[in-house]
Protein backbone atom coordinates (compact mmCIF):
# COMPACT_ATOMS: atom_id res chain seq x y z
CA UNK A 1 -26.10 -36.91 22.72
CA UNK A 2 -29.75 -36.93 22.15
CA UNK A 3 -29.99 -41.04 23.00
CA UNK A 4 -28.32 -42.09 26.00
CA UNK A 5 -27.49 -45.95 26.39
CA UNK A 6 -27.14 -47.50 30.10
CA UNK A 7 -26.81 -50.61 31.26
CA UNK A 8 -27.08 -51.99 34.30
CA UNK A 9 -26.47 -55.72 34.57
CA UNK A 10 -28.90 -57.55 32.20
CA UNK A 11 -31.05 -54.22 32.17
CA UNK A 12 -30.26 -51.94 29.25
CA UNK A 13 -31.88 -48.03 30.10
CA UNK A 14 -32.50 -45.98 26.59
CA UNK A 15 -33.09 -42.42 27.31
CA UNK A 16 -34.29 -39.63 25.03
CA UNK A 17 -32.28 -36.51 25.63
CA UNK A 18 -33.57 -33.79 24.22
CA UNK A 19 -35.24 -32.04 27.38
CA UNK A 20 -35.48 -29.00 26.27
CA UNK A 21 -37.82 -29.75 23.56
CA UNK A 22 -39.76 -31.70 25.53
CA UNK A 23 -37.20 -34.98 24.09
CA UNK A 24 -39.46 -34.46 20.77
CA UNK A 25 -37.43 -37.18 18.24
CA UNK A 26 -35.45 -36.52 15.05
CA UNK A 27 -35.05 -38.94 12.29
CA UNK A 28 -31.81 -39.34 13.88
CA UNK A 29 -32.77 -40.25 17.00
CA UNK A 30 -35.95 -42.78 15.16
CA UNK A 31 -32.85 -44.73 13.90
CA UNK A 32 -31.24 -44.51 17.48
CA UNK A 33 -34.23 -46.04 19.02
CA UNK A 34 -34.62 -48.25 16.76
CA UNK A 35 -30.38 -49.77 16.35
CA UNK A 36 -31.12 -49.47 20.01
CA UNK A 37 -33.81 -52.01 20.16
CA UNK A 38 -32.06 -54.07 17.59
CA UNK A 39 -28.76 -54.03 20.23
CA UNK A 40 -30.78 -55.20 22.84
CA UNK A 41 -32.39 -57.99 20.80
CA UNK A 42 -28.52 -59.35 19.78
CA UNK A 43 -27.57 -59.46 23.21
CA UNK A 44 -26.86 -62.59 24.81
CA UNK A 45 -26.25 -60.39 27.67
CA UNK A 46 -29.21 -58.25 27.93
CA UNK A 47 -32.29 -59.30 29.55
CA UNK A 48 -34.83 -56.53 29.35
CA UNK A 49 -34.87 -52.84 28.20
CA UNK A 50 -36.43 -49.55 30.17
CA UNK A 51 -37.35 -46.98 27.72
CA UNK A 52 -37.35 -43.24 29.16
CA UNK A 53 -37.29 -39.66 28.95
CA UNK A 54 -34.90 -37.37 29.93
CA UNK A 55 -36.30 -34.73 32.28
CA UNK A 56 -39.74 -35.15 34.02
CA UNK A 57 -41.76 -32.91 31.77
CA UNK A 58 -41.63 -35.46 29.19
CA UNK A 59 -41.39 -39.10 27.75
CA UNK A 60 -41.44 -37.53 24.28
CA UNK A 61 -43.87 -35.54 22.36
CA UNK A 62 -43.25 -37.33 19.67
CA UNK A 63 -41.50 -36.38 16.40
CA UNK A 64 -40.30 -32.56 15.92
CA UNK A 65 -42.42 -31.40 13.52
CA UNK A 66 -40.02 -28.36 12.61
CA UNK A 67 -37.21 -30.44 11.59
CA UNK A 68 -38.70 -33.16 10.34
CA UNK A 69 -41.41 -31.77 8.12
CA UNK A 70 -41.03 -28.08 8.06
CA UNK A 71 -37.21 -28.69 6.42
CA UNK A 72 -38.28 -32.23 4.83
CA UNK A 73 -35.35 -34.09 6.99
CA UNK A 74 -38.13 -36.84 7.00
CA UNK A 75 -38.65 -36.85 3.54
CA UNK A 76 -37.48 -39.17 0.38
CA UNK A 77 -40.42 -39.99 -1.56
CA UNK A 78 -42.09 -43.35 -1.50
CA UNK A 79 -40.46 -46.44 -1.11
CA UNK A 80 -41.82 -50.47 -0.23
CA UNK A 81 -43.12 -50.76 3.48
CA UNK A 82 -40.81 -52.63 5.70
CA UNK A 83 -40.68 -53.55 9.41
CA UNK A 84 -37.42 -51.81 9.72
CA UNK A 85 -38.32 -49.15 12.66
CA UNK A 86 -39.68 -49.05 15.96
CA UNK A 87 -42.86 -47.67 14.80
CA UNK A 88 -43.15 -49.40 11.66
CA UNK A 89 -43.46 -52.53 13.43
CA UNK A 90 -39.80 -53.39 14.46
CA UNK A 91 -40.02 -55.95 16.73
CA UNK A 92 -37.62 -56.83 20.10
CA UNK A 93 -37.55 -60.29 21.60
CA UNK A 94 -36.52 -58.90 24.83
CA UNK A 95 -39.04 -57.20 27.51
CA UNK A 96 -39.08 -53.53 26.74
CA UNK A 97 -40.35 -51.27 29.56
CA UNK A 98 -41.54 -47.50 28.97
CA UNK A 99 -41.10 -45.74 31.81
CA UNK A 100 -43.03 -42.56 31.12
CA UNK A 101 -42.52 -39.27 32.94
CA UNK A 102 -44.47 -36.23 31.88
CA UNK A 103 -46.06 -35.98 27.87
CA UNK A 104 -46.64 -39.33 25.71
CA UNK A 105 -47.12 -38.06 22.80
CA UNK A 106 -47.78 -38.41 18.80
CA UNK A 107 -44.25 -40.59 17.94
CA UNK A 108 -44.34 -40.73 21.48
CA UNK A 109 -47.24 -42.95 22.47
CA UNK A 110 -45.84 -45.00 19.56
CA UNK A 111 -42.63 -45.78 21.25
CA UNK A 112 -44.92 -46.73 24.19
CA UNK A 113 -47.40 -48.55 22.65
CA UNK A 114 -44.13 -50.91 20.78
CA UNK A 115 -42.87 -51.65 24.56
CA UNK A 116 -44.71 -54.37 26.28
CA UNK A 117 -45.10 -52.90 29.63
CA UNK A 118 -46.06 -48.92 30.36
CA UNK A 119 -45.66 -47.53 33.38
CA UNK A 120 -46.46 -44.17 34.22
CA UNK A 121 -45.72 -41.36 36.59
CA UNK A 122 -49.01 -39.08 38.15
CA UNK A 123 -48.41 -36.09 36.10
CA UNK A 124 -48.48 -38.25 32.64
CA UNK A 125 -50.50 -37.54 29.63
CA UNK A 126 -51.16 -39.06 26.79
CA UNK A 127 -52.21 -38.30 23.14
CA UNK A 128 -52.69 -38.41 19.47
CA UNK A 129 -52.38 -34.98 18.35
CA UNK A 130 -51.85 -35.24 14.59
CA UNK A 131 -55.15 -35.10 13.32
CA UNK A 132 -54.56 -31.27 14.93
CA UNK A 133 -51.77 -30.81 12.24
CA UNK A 134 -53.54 -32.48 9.14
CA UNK A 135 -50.95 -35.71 9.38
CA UNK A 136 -51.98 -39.28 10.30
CA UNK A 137 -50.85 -41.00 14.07
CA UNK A 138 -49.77 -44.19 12.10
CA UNK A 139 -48.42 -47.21 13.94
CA UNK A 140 -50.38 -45.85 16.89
CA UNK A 141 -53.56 -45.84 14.94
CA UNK A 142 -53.68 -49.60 14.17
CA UNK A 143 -52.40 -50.52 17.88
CA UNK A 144 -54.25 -48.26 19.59
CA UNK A 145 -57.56 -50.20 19.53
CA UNK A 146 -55.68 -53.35 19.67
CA UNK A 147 -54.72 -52.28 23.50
CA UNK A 148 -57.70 -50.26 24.52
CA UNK A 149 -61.34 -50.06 23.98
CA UNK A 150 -61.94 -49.27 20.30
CA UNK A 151 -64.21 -46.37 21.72
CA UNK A 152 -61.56 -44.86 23.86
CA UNK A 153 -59.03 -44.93 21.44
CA UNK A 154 -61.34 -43.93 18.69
CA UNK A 155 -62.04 -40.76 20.92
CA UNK A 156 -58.14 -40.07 21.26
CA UNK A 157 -57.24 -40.91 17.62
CA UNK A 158 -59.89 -38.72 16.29
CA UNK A 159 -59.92 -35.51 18.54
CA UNK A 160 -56.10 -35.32 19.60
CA UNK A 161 -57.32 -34.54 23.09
CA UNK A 162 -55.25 -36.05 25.66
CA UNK A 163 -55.89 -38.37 28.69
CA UNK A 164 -54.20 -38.16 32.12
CA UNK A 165 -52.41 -41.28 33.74
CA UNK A 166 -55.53 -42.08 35.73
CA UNK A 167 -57.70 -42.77 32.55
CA UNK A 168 -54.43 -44.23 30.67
CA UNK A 169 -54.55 -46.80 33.85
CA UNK A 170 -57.99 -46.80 33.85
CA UNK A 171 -58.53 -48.40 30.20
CA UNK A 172 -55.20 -50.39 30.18
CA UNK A 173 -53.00 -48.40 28.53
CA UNK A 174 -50.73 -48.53 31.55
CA UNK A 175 -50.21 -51.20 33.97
CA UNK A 176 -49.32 -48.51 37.00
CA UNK A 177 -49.83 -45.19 37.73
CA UNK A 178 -46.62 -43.83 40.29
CA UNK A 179 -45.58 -40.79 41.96
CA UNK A 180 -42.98 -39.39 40.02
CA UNK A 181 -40.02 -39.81 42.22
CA UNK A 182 -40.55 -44.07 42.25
CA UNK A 183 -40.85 -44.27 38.39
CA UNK A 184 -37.65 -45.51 37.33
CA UNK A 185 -37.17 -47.19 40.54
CA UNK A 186 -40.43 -49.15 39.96
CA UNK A 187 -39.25 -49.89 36.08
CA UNK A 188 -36.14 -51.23 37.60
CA UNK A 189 -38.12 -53.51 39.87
CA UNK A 190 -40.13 -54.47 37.39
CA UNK A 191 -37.02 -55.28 35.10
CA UNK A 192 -35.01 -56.85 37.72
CA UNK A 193 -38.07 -59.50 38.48
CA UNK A 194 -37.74 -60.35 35.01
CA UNK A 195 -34.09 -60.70 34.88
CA UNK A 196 -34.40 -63.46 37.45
CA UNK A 197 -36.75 -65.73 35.37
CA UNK A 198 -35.59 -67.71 33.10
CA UNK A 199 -34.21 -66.30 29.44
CA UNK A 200 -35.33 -68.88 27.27
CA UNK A 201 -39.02 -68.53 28.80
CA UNK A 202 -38.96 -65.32 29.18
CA UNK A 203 -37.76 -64.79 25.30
CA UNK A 204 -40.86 -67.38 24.32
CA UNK A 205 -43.13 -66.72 26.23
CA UNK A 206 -43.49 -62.81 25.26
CA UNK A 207 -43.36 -64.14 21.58
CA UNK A 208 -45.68 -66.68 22.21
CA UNK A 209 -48.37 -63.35 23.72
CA UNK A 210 -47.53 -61.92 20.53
CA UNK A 211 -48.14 -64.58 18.03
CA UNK A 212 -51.18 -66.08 19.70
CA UNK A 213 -52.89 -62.80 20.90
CA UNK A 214 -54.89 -62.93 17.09
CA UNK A 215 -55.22 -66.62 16.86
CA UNK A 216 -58.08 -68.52 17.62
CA UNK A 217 -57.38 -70.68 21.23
CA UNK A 218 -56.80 -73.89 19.26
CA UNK A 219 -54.10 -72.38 17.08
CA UNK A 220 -52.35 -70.37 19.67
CA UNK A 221 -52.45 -73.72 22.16
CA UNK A 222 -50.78 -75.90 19.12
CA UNK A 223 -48.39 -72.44 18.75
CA UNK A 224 -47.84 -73.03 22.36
CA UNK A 225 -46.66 -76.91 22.24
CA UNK A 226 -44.44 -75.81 19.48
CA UNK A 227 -42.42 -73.59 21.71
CA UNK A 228 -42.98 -75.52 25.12
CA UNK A 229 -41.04 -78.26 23.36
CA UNK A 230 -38.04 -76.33 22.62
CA UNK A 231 -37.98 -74.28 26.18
CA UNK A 232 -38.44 -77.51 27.89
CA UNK A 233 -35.78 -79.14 26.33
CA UNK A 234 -33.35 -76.11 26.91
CA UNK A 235 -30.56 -75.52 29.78
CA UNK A 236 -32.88 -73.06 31.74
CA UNK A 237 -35.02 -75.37 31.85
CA UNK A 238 -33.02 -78.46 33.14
CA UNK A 239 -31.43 -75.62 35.91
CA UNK A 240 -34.73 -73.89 36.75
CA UNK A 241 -36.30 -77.41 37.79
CA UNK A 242 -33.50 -78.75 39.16
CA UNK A 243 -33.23 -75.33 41.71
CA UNK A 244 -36.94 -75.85 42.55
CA UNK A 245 -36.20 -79.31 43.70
CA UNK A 246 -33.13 -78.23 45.31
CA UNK A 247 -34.15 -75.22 47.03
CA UNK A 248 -32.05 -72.59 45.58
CA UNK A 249 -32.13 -70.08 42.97
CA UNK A 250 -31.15 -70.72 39.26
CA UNK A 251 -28.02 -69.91 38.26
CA UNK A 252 -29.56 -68.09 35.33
CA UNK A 253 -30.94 -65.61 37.87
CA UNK A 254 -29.65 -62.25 37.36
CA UNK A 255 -28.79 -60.59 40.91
């Protein structure tokens, strides 16, 4: 299969299998992805998803170009925009992780950029090579300055040069930079941490960092009393405080 779903507990592992061709993505495996993060969002059960690569020479490079354009599998002729794929916008209201190990490329760096935490093994790079090709780097193009400094990403958007791991960590387009052999491990640690926390805040608060990163500080804090009311008024929250005063972890917390 060129998608592989784990899970682990609350933690749900997608991996791109295509290793061979550097786990470049179909349109087949765009709709994967994407049910995938749709799964993960219906899931009382699931907590957080870790996106990865199969392989370490690669995250993905992104879409492959022979199938999908030389044959015209992505084709179809125009139809109305919708949100209805990872990289056109497709959200998840769980934590999505990308663990990325070797190229982040193209479609690639999309599926990065639409998790909200990146981290990266030492021999990762990263880049917007389309412009190389004559095609556009879409979602990534509008997000891309949204994360980074508009000069930065202006500079990767426009000459399809890559950047290593150290400049990815260096202009926050990754959070951490690891050797190789800890990067899943470190993913899991990362997801496990927020498996403990409560769901409810966990679910709000990352759409709350979403919804108010564009708003000015008076709209996002009335966005934020909005929410707050309905999180504090929620189970979690009556068992989260009631374990701080007692002493003991929530029964919420994932082990």
């Amino acid at each position: 299969m060129d998608i592989e779903v784990t899970r682990d507990g609350p933690v749900v592992t997608v991996t791109l299998n295509r290793p061979e061709k550097l786990n470049a993505m179909t349109v087949e495996m765009y709709a994967a992805v994407t049910q995938a993060f749709i799964d993960i969002d219906r899931d009382d059960e699931a907590r957080v998803g870790i996106i990865t690569g199969a392989g370490t020479r690669a995250f993905s490079a992104g879409a492959d170009l022979v199938r999908m354009h030389d044959s015209g599998e992505g084709g179809g002729g125009w139809r109305a925009f919708r949100a209805d794929r990872f990289d056109h916008g497709l959200e998840c209201g769980k934590p999505l992780i990308a663990a990325i190990n070797g190229y982040c490329l193209a479609g690639g760096l999309e599926l990065a950029l639409a998790c909200d935490i990146r981290i990266a093994a030492e021999h990762a790079r990263f880049g917007c090579p389309e412009v190389k090709w004559g095609i556009l780097h879409g979602y990534g193009a509008v997000r891309l300055p949204q994360m980074i400094p508009t000069s930065t990403a202006m500079e990767m958007l426009l000459t399809g040069e890559f950047i290593d791991a150290s400049r990815a960590l260096q202009v926050g387009l990754v959070s951490r930079v690891v050797p190789r052999d800890d990067l899943l491990a470190t993913a899991s640690q990362i997801a496990a941490a927020i498996a403990r926390n409560g769901p409810m805040a966990v679910r709000m608060t990352k759409e709350l960092a979403l919804r108010g990163a564009d708003l000015p500080i008076e709209q996002g804090l009335r966005l934020y009393q909005e929410y707050s009311r309905a999180v504090h008024n929620s189970d979690d929250a009556r068992e989260g405080t009631a374990a701080f005063a007692e002493r003991r972890d929530p029964k919420y917390a994932a082990p």
